[in-house]
Protein backbone atom coordinates (compact mmCIF):
# COMPACT_ATOMS: atom_id res chain seq x y z
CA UNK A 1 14.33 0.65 -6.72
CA UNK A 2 16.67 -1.35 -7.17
CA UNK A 3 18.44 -1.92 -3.88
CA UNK A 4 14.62 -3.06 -3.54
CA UNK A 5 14.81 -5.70 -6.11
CA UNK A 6 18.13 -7.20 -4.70
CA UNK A 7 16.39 -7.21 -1.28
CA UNK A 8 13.49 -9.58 -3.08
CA UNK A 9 15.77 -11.92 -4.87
CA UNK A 10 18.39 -12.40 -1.71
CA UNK A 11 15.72 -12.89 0.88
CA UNK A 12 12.23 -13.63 -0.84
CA UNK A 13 11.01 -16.85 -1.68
CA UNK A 14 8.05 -17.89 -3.70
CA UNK A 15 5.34 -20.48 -2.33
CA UNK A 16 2.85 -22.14 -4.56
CA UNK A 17 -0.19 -20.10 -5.90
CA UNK A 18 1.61 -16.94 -6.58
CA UNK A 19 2.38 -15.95 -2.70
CA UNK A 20 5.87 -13.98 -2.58
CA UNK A 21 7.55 -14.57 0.80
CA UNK A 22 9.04 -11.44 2.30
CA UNK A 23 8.86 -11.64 5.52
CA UNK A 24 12.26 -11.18 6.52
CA UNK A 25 12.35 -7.43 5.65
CA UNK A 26 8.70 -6.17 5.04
CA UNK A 27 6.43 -7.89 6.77
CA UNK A 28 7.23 -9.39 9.91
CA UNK A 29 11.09 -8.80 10.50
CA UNK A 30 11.57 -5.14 9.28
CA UNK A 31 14.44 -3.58 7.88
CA UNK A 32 14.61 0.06 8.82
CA UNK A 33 17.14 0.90 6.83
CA UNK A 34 15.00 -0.01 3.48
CA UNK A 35 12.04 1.26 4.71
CA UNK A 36 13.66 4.65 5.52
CA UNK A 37 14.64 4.28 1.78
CA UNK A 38 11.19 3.61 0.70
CA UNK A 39 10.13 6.24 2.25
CA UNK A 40 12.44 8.77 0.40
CA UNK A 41 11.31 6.93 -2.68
CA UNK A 42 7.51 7.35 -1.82
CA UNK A 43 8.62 11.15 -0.90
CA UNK A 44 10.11 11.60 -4.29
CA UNK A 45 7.14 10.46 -6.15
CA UNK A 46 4.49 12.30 -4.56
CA UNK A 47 6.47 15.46 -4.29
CA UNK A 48 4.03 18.83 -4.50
CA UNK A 49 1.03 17.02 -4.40
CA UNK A 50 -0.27 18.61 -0.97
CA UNK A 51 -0.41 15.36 0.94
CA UNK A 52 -1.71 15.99 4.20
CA UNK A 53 -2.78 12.33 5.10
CA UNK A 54 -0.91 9.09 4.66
CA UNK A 55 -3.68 5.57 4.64
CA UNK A 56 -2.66 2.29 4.99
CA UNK A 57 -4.10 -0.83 6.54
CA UNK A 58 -2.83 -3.25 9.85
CA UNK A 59 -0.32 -4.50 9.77
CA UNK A 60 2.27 -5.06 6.97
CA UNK A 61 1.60 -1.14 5.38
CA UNK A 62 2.36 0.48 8.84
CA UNK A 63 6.37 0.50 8.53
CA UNK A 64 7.03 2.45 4.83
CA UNK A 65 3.91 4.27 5.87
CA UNK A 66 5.72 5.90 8.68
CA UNK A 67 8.84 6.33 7.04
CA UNK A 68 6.84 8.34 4.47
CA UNK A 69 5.18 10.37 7.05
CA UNK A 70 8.58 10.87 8.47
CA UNK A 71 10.08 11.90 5.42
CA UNK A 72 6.92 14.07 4.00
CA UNK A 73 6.31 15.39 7.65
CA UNK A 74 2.33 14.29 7.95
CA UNK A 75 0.35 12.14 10.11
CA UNK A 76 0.32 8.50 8.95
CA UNK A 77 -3.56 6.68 9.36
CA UNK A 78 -4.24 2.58 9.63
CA UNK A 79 -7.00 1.07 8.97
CA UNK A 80 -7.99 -1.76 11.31
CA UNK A 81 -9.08 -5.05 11.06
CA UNK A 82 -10.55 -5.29 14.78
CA UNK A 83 -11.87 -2.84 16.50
CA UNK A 84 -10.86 -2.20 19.56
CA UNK A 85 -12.90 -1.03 22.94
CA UNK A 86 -12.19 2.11 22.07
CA UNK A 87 -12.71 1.98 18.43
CA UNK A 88 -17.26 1.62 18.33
CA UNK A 89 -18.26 4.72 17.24
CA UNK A 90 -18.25 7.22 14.07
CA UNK A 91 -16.06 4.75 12.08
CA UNK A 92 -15.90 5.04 8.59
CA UNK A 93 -16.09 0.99 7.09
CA UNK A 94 -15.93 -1.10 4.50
CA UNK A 95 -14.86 -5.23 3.45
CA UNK A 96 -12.16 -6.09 1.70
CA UNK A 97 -11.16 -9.49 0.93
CA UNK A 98 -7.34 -11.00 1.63
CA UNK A 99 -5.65 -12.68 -1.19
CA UNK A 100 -3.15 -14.19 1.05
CA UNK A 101 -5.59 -15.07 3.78
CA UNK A 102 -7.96 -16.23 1.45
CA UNK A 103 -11.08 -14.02 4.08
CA UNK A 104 -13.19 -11.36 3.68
CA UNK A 105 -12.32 -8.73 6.90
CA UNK A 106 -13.54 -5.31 7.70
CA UNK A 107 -11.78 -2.76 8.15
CA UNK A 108 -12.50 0.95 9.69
CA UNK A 109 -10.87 3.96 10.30
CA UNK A 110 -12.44 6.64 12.69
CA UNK A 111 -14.09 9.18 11.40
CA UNK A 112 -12.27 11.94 13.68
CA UNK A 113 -8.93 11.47 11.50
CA UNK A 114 -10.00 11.55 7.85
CA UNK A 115 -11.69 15.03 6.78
CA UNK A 116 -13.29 16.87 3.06
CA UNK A 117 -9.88 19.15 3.89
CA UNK A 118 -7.18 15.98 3.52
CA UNK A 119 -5.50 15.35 0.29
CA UNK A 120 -4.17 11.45 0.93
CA UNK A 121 -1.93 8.84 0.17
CA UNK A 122 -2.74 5.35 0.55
CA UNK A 123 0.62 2.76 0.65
CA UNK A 124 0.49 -0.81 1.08
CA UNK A 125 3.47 -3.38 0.64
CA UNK A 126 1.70 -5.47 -1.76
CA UNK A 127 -0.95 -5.01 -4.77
CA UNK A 128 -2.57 -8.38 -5.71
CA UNK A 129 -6.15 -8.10 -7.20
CA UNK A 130 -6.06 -4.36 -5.62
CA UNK A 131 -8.84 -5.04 -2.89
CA UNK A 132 -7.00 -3.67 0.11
CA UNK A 133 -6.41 -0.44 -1.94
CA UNK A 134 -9.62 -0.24 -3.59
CA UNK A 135 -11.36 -0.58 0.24
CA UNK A 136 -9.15 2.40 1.18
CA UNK A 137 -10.10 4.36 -1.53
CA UNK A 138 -14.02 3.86 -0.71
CA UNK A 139 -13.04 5.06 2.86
CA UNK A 140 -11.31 8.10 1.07
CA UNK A 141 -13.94 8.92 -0.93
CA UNK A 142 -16.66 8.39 1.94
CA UNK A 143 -14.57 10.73 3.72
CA UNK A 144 -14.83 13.66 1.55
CA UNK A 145 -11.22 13.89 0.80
CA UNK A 146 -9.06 14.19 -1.67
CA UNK A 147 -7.54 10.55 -3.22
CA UNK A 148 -4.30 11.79 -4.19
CA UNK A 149 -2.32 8.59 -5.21
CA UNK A 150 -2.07 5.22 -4.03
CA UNK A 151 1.73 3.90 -3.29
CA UNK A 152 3.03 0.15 -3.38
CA UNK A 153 6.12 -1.52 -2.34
CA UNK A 154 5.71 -4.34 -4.33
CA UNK A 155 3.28 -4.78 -7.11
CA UNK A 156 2.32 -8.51 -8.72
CA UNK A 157 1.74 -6.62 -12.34
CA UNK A 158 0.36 -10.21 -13.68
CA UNK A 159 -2.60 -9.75 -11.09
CA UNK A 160 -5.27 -7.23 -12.34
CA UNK A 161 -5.14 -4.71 -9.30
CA UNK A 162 -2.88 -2.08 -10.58
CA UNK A 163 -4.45 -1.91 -13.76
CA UNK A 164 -8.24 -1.95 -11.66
CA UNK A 165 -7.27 0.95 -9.96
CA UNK A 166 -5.37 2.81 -12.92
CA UNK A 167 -8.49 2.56 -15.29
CA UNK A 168 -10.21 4.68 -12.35
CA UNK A 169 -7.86 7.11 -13.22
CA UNK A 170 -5.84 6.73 -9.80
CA UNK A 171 -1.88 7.51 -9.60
CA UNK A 172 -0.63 4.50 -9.07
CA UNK A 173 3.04 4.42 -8.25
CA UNK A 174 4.60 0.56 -7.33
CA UNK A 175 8.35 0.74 -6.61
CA UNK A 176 8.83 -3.22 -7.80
CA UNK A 177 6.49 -4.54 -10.53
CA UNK A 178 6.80 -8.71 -10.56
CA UNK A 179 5.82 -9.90 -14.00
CA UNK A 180 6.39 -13.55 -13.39
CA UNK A 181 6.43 -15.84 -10.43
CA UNK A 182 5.95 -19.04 -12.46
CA UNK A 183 8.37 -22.10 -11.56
CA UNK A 184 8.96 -20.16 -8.39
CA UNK A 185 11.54 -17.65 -10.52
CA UNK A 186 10.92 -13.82 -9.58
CA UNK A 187 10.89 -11.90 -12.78
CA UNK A 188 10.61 -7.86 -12.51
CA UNK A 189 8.64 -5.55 -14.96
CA UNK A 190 10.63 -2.57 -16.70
CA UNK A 191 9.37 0.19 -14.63
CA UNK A 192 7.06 2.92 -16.12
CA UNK A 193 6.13 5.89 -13.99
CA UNK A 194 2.11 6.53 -15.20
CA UNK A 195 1.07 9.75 -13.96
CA UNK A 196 -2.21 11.88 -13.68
CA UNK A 197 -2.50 14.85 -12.88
C-alpha cells in the first residue's frame, strides 16, 4: 500500500533497538481515513475465504480490525490483556511476550465468541518476532476453528515472525514489509503476495 508507506515515512520515526514510532496514525492517534483503507486492503486479500471471525489483540489491532469487519461485514474479536470483572470464566488463554514492552502478558478471549464453526482472521498492526500472532493462533486452534490467515499492517521482515508463522504453513499477508531500520532510515521490502490455499 503505498499511500501506507508515505504515511510511515511522513509521520514515523525510528527509536533505538529497532522500535518504529507510529503513533500518530496507528496506534494512539488514529487516522480513520487509512484505516478505512486498510480495511478495503485486508478485504481484498482475504476475499472468498469464508471469514466469519476477525481476532486481534488490545489495543493497537482494534482500529483496522473494525474497519475490516466493516468492510467484510463480520464480528471483529480482541483479545485482552486484563480481565475484567466480568471476564473470569470459560476463557480461552494463553502468554505472549511484548517486544516493545519488553513483558510477558496473558491474554484471553471468552470462550462464548470463538466456535469449531468460525473460519478467522487474525490482524495486528505490527509483526516483530510473531508472538502476538502466534498466541492468537493457539487460541484459534484451542478453539476448534478454522485459522484462515493472519493480516499485518506493518511487518519488520528482518525480524523472524513472518517467516515463523509462514513455515507453519499460515497465509500471511503484511501490507508494508520494513527490510531495514538501521541508522534510523526506513527501508521497505518489494512486496510478494505468498499464498496457501
Amino acid at each position: 500500500m503505498k499511500v501506507l508507506e508515505e504515511k510511515i515515512l511522513s509521520k514515523g520515526t525510528v527509536l533505538p533497538n529497532n522500535v518504529l514510532k507510529v503513533d500518530g496514525f496507528l496506534n494512539h492517534q488514529i487516522d480513520p481515513e487509512l484505516m478505512l483503507e486498510i480495511g478495503k486492503e485486508f478485504a481484498r486479500r482475504f476475499k472468498g475465504k469464508g471469514i466469519t471471525k476477525i481476532l486481534t489483540i488490545e489495543s493497537s489491532g482494534i482500529a483496522p480490525s473494525v474497519m475490516t469487519g466493516l468492510v467484510m461485514h463480520v464480528p471483529v474479536i480482541f483479545a485482552r490483556k486484563k480481565k475484567s470483572q466480568t471476564m473470569v470464566d470459560d476463557l480461552f488463554t494463553t502468554a505472549v511476550f511484548s517486544y516493545t514492552k519488553g513483558e510477558r502478558q496473558e491474554i484471553s478471549v471468552s470462550k462464548k465468541f470463538l466456535s469449531n464453526q468460525d473460519r478467522v482472521l487474525i490482524i495486528d498492526d505490527f509483526l516483530a518476532n510473531g508472538e502476538a500472532a502466534y498466541g492468537l493462533a493457539k487460541i484459534v486452534e484451542e478453539s476448534g476453528a478454522q485459522l484462515v490467515g493472519v493480516g499485518i499492517v506493518i511487518e519488520k521482515a528482518f525480524q523472524k515472525g513472518g517467516d515463523r508463522l509462514r513455515s507453519k504453513k499460515i497465509h500471511v499477508e503484511s501490507l508494508v514489509a520494513i527490510d531495514s531500520l538501521a541508522n534510523r532510515e526506513i527501508s521497505f521490502k518489494k512486496h510478494k503476495e505468498v499464498q496457501f490455499q
